[in-house]
Protein backbone atom coordinates (compact mmCIF):
# COMPACT_ATOMS: atom_id res chain seq x y z
CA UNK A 1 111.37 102.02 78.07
CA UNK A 2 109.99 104.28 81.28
CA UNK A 3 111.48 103.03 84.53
CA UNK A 4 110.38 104.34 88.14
CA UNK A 5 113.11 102.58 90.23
CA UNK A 6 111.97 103.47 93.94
CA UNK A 7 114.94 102.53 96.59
CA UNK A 8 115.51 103.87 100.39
CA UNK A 9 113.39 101.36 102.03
CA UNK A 10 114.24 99.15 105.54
CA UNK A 11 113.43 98.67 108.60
CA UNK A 12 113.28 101.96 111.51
CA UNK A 13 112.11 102.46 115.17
CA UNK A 14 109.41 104.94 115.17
CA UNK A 15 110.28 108.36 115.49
CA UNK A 16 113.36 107.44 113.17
CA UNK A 17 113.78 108.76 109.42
CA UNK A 18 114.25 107.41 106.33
CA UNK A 19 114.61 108.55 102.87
CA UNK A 20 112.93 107.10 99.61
CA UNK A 21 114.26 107.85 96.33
CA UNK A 22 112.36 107.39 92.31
CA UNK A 23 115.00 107.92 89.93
CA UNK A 24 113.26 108.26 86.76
CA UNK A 25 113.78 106.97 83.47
CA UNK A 26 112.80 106.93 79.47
CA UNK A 27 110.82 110.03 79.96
CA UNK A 28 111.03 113.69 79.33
CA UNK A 29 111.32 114.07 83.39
CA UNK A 30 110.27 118.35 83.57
CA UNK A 31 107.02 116.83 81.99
CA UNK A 32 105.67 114.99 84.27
CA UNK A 33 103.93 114.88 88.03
CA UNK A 34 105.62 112.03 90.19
CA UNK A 35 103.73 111.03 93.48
CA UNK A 36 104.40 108.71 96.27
CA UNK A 37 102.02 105.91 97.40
CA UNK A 38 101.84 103.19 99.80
CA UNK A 39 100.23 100.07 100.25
CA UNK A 40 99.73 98.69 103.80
CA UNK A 41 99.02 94.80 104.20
CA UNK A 42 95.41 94.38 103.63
CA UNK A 43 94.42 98.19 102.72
CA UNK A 44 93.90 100.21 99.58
CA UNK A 45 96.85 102.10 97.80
CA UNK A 46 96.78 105.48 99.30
CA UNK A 47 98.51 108.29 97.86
CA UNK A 48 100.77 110.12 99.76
CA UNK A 49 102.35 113.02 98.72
CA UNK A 50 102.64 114.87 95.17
CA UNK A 51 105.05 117.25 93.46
CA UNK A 52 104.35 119.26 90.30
CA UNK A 53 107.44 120.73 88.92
CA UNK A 54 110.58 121.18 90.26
CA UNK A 55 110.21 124.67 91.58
CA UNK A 56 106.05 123.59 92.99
CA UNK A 57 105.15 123.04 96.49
CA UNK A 58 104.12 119.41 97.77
CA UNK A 59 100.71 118.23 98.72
CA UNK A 60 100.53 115.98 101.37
CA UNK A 61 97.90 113.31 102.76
CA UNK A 62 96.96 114.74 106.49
CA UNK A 63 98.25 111.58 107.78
CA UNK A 64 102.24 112.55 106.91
CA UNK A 65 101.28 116.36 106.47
CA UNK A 66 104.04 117.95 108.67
CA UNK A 67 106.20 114.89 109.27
CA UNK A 68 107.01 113.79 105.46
CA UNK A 69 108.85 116.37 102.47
CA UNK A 70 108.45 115.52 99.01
CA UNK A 71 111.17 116.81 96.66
CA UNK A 72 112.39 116.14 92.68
CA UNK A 73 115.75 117.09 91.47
CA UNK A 74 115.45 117.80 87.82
CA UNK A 75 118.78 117.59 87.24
CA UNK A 76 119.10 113.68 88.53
CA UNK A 77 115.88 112.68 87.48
CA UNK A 78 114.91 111.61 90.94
CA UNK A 79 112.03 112.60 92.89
CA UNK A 80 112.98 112.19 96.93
CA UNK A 81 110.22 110.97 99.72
CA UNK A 82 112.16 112.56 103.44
CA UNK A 83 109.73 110.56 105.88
CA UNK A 84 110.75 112.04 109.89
CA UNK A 85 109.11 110.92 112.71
CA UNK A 86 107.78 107.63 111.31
CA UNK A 87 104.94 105.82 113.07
CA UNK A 88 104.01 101.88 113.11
CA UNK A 89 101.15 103.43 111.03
CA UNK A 90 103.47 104.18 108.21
CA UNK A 91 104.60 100.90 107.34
CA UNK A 92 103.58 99.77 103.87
CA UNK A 93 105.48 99.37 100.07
CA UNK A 94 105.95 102.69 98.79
CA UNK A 95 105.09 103.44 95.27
CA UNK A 96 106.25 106.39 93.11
CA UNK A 97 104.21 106.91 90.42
CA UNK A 98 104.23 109.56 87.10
CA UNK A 99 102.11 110.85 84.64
CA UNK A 100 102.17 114.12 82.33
CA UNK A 101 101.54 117.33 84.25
CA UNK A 102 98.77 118.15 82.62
CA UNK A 103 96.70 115.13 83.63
CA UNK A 104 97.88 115.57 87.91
CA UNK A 105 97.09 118.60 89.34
CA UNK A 106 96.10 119.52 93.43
CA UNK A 107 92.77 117.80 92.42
CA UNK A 108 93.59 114.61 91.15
CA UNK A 109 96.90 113.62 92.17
CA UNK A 110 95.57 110.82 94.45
CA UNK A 111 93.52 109.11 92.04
CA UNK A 112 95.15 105.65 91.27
CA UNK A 113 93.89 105.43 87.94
CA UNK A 114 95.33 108.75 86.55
CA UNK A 115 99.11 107.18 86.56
CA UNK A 116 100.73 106.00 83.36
CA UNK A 117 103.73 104.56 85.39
CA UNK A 118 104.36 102.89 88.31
CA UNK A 119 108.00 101.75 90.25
CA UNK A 120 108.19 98.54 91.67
CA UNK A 121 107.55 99.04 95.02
CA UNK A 122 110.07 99.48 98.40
CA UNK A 123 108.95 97.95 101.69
CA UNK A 124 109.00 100.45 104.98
CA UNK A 125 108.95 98.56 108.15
CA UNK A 126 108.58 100.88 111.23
CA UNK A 127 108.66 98.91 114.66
CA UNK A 128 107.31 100.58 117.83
């Protein structure tokens, strides 16, 4: 059975940090994309940031480009969100998501429907 077990949420001032983790289960892990979303109260699940392979770069939606650092550790089978400088704007439920690595790529990683897995969800709360 393939888990996606996303933890690190809670509540932060803005301009705090927090940390999200997806450890990742039932799945040959090196295979596959894993990307974070979020889902804001009322809005559309928006992707957020995207990482290939252990040794790729991130992509990053320009709202957290420069502020959030997405990161997998092959070895734990964990894929890390580092979110710095949060705003009020930022609070939602964070998703990770994953699907094979030859089905995300720069072009389509933010496209909902391309994700064979989903976690369950942790809620960010950032208070101004």
């Amino acid at each position: 059975e393939v888990q996606l077990q996303a933890s690190g949420g809670g509540l932060v001032q803005a301009g705090g940090s927090l940390t999200l983790s997806c450890a990742v289960s039932g799945l040959t892990f090196d295979d596959y994309a894993i990307t974070w979303f979020r889902q804001a109260p009322g809005k559309e699940r928006e992707a957020v940031a995207y990482v290939p392979t252990n040794a790729g770069r991130g992509y990053y939606a320009d709202s957290v480009s420069g502020r959030f650092t997405i990161y997998r550790d092959n070895a734990k089978n964990t894929v890390y969100l580092q979110m710095n400088n949060l705003e009020p704007e930022d609070t939602a439920v964070y998703y990770c998501a994953a699907s094979p690595i030859y089905i995300i790529g720069p072009y389509v990683w933010k496209r909902r429907n391309e994700y064979n897995y989903w976690g369950q969800g942790t809620l960010v709360t950032v208070s101004s």
